[in-house]
PDB file of N, CA and C in Angstrom:
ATOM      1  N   UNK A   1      17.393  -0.452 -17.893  1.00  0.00           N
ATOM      2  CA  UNK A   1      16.123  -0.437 -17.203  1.00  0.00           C
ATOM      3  C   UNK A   1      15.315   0.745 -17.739  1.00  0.00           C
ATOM      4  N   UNK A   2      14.025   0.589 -18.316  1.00  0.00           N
ATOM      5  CA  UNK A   2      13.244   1.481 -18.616  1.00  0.00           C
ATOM      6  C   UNK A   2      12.753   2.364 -17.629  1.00  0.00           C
ATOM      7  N   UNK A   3      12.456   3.485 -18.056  1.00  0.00           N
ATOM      8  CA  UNK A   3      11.705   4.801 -16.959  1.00  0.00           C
ATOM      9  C   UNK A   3      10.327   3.993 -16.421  1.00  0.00           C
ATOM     10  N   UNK A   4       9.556   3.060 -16.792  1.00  0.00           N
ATOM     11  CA  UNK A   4       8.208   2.123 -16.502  1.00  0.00           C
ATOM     12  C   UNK A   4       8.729   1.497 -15.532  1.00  0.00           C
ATOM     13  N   UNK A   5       9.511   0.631 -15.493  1.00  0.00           N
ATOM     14  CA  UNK A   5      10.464   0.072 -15.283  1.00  0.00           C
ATOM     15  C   UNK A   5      10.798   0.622 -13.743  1.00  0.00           C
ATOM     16  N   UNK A   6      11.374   1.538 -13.662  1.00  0.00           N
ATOM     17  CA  UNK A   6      11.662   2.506 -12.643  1.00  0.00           C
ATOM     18  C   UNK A   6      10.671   3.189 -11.940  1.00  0.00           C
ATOM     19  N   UNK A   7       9.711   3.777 -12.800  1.00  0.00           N
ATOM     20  CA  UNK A   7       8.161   4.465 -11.954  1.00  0.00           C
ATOM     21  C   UNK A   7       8.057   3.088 -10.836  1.00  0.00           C
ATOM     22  N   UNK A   8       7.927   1.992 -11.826  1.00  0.00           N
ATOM     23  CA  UNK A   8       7.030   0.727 -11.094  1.00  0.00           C
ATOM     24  C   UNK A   8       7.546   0.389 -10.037  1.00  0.00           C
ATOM     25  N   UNK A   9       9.078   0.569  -9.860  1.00  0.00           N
ATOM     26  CA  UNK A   9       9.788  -0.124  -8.419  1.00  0.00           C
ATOM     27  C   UNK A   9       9.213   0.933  -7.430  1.00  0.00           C
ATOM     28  N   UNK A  10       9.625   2.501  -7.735  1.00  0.00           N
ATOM     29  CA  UNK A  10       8.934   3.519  -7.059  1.00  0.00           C
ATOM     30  C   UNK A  10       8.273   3.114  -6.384  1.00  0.00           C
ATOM     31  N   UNK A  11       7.066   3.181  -7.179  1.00  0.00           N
ATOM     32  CA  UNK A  11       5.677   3.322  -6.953  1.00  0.00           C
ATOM     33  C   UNK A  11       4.802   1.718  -5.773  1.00  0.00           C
ATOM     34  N   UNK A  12       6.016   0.923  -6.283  1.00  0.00           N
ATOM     35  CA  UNK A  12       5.793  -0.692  -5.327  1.00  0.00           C
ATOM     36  C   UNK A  12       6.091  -0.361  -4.241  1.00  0.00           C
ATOM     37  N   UNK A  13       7.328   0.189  -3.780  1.00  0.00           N
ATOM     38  CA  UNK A  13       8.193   0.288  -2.992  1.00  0.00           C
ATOM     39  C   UNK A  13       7.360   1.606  -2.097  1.00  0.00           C
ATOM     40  N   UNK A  14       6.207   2.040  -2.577  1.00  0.00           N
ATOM     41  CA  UNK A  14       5.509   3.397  -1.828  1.00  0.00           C
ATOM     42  C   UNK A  14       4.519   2.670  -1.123  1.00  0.00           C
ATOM     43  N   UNK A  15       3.607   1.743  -2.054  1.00  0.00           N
ATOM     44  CA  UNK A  15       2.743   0.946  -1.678  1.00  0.00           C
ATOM     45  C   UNK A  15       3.548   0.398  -0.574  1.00  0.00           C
ATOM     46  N   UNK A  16       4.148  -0.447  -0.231  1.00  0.00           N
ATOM     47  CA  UNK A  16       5.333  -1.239   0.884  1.00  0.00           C
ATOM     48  C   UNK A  16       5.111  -0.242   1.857  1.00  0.00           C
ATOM     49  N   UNK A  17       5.707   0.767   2.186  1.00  0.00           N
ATOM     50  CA  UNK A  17       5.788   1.638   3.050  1.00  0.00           C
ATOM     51  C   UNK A  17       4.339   1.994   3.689  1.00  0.00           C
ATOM     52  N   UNK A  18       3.471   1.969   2.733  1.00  0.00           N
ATOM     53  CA  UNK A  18       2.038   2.771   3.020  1.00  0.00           C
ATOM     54  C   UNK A  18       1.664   1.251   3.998  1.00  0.00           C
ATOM     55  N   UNK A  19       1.747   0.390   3.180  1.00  0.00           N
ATOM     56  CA  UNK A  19       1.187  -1.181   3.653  1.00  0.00           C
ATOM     57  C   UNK A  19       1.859  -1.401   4.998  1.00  0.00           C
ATOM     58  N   UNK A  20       2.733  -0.649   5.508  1.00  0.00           N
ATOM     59  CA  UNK A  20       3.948  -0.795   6.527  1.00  0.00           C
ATOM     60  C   UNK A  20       2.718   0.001   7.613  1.00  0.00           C
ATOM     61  N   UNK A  21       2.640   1.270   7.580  1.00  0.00           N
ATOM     62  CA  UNK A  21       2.084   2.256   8.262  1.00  0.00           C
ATOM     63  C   UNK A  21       0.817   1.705   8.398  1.00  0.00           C
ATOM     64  N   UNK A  22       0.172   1.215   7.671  1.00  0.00           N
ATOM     65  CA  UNK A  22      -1.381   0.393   7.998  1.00  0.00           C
ATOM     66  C   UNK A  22      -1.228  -0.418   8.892  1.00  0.00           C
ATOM     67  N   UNK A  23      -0.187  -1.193   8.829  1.00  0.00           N
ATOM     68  CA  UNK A  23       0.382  -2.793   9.674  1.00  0.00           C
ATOM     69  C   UNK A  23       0.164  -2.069  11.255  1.00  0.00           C
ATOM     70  N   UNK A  24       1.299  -0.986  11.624  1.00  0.00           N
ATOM     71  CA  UNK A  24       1.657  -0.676  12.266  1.00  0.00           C
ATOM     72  C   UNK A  24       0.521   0.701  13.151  1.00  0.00           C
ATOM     73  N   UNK A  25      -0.363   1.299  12.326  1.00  0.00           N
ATOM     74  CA  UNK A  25      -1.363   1.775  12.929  1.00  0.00           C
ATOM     75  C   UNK A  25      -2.623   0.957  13.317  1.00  0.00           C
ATOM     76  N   UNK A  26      -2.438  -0.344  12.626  1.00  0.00           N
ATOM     77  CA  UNK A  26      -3.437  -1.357  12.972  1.00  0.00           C
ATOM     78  C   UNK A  26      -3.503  -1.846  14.545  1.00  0.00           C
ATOM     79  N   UNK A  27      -1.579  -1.707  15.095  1.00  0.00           N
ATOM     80  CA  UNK A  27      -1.677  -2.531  15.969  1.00  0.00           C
ATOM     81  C   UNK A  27      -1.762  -1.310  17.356  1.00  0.00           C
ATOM     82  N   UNK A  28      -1.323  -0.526  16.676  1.00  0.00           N
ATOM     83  CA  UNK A  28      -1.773   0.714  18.424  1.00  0.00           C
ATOM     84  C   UNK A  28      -2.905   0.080  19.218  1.00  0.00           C
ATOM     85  N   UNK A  29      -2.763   0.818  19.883  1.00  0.00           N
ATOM     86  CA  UNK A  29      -3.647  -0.025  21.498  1.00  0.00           C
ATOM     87  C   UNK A  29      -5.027   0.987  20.952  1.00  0.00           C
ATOM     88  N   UNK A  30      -4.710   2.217  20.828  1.00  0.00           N
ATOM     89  CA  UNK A  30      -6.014   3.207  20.506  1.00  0.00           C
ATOM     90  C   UNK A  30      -7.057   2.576  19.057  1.00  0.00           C
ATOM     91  N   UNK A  31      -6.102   2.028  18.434  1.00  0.00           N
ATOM     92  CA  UNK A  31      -6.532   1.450  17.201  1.00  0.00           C
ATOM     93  C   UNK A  31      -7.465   0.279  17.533  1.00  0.00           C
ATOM     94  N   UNK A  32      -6.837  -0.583  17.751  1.00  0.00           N
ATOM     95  CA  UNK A  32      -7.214  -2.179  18.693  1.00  0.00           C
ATOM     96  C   UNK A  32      -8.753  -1.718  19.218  1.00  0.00           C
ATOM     97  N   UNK A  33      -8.549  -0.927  20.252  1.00  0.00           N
ATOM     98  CA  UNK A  33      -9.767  -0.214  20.934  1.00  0.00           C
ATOM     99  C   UNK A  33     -11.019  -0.151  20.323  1.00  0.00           C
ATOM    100  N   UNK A  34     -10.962   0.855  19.310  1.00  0.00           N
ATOM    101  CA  UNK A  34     -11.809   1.215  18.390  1.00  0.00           C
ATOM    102  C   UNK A  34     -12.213   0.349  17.409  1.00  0.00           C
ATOM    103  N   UNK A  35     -11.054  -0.719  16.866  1.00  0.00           N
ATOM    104  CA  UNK A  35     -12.037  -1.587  16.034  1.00  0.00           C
ATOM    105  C   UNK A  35     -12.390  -2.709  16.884  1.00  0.00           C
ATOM    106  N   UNK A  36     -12.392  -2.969  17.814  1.00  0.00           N
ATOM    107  CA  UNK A  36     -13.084  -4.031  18.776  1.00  0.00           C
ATOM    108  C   UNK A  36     -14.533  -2.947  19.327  1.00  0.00           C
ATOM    109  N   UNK A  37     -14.706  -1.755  19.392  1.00  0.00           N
ATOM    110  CA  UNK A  37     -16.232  -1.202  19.781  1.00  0.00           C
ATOM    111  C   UNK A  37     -16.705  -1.092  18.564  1.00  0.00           C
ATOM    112  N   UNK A  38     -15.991  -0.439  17.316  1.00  0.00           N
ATOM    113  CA  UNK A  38     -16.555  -0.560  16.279  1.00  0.00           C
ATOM    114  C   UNK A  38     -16.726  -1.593  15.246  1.00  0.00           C
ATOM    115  N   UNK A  39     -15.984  -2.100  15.166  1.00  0.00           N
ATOM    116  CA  UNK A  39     -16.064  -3.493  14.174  1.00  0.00           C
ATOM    117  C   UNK A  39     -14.962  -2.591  13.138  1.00  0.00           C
ATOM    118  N   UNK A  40     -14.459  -1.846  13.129  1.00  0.00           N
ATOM    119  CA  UNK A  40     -14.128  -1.653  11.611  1.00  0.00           C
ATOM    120  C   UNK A  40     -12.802  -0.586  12.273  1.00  0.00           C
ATOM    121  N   UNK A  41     -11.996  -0.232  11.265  1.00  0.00           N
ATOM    122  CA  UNK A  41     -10.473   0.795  11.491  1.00  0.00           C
ATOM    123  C   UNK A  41     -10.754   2.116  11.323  1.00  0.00           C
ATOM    124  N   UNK A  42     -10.136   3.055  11.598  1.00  0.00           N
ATOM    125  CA  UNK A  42      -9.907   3.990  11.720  1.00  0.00           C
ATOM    126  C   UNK A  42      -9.856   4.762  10.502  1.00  0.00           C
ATOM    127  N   UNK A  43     -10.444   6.144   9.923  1.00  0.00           N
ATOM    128  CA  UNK A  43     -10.516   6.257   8.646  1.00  0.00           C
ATOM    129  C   UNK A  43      -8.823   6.756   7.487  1.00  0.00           C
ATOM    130  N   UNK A  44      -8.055   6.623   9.092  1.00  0.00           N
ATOM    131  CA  UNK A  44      -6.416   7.354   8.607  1.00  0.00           C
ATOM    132  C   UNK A  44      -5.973   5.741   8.400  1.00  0.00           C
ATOM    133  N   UNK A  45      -6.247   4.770   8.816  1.00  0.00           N
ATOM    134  CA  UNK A  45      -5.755   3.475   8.585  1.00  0.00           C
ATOM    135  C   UNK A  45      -6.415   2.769   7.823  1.00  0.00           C
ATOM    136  N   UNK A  46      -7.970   3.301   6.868  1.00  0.00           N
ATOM    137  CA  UNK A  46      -8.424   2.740   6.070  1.00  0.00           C
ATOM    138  C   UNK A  46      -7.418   3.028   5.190  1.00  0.00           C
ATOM    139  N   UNK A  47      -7.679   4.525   4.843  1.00  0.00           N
ATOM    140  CA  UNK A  47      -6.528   5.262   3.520  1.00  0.00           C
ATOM    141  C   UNK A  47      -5.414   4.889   3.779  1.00  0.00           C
ATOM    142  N   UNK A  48      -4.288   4.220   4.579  1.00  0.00           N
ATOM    143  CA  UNK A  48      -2.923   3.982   4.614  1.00  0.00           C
ATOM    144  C   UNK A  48      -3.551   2.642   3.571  1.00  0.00           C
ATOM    145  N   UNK A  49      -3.790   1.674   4.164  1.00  0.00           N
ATOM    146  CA  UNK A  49      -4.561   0.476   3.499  1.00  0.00           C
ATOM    147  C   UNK A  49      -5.040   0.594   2.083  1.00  0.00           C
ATOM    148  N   UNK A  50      -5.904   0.845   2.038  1.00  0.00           N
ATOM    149  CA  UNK A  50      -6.343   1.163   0.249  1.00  0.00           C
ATOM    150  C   UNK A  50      -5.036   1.591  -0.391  1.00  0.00           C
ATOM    151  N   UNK A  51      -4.474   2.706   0.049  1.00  0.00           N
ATOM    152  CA  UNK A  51      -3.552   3.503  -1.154  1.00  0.00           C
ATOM    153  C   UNK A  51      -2.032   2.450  -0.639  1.00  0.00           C
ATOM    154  N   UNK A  52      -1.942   1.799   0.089  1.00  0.00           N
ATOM    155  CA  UNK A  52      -0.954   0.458  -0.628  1.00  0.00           C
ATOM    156  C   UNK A  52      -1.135  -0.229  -0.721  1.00  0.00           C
ATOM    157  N   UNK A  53      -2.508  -0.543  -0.985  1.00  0.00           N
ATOM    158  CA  UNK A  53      -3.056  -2.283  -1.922  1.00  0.00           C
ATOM    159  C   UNK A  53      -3.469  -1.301  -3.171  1.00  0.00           C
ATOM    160  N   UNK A  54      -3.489  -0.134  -3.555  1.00  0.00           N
ATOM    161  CA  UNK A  54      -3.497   0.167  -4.954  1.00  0.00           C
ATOM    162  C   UNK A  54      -2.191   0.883  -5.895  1.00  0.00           C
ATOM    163  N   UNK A  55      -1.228   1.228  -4.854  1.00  0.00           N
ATOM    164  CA  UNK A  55       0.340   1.538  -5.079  1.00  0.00           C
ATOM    165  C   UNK A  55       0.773   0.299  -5.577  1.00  0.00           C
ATOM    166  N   UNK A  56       0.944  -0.955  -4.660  1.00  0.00           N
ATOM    167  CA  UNK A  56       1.437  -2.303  -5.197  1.00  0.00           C
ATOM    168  C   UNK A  56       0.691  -2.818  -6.388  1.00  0.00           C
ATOM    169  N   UNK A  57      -0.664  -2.554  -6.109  1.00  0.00           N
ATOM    170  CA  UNK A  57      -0.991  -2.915  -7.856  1.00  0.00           C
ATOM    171  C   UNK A  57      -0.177  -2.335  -9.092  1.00  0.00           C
ATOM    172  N   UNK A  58      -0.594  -0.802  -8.761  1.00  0.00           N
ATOM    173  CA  UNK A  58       0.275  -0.258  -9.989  1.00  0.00           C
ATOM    174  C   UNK A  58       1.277  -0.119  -9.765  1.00  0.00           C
ATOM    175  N   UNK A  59       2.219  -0.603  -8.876  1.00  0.00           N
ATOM    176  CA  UNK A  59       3.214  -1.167  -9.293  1.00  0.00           C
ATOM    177  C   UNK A  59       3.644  -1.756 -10.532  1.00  0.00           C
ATOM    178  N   UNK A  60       3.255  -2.818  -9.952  1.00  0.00           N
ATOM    179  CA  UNK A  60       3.190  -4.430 -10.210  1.00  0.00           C
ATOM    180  C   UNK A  60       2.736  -4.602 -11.634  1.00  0.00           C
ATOM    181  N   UNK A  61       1.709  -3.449 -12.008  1.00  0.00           N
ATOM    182  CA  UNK A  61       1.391  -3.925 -13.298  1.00  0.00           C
ATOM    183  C   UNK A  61       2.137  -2.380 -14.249  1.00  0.00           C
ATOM    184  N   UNK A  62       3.099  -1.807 -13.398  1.00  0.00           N
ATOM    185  CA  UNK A  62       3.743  -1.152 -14.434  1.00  0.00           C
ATOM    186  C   UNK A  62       4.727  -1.819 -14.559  1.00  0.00           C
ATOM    187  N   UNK A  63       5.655  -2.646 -13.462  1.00  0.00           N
ATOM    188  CA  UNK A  63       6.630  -3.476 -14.383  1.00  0.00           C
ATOM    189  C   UNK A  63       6.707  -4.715 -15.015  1.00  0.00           C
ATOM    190  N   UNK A  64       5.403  -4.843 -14.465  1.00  0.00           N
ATOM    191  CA  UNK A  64       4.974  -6.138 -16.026  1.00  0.00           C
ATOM    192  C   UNK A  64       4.847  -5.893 -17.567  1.00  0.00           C
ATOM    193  N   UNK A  65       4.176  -4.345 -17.467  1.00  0.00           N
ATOM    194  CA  UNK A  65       4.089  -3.670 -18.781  1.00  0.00           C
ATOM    195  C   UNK A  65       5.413  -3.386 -19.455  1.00  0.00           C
ATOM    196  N   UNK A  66       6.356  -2.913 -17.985  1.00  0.00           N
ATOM    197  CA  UNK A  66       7.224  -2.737 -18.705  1.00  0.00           C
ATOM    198  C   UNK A  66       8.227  -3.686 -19.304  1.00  0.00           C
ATOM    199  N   UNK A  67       8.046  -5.040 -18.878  1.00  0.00           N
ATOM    200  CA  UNK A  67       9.059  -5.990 -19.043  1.00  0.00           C
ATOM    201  C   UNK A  67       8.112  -6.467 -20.603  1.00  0.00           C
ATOM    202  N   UNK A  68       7.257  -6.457 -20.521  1.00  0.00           N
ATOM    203  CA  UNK A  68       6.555  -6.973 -22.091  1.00  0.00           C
ATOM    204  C   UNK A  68       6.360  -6.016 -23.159  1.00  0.00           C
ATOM    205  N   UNK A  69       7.387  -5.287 -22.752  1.00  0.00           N
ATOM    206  CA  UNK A  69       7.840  -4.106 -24.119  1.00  0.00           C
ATOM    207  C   UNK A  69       9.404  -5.021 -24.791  1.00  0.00           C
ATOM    208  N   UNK A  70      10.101  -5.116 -23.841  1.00  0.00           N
ATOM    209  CA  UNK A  70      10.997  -5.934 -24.834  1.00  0.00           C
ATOM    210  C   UNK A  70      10.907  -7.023 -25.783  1.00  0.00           C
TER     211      UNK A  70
END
C-alpha cells in the first residue's frame, strides 16, 4: 500500500468523523431551533459540514490517484 494510498484512507476516514459531528450537531434540539427561526445552521455545523464534504473528496481522489500509479 502506498503512503497516497494511506494519506487517502486517513484523510476519508477524517472527513467520516467530521460528516458524523455535522449529522449529530444537526440534530440537537438548540440546533433544530435555530435553523427553523433562521432558515440556515449554525456556523460550528456549517464548518463540521464543508470540511467533511471536502476531507472525503480528498480523500477519495487521493486514492484514486493513488491506485492509477500502478
Amino acid at each position: 500500500m502506498s503512503q497516497s494510498n494511506i494519506i487517502g484512507l486517513v484523510v476519508l476516514a477524517l472527513g467520516g468523523v467530521l460528516l458524523f459531528f455535522a449529522w449529530r450537531a444537526s440534530n440537537a434540539p438548540v440546533e433544530q431551533l435555530s435553523e427553523a427561526l433562521t432558515g440556515r445552521y449554525t456556523d460550528n455545523t456549517m464548518w463540521y459540514m464543508i470540511g467533511g464534504v471536502v476531507a472525503v473528496v480528498a480523500g477519495i481522489a487521493l486514492l484514486v490517484r493513488g491506485g492509477a500509479r500502478r
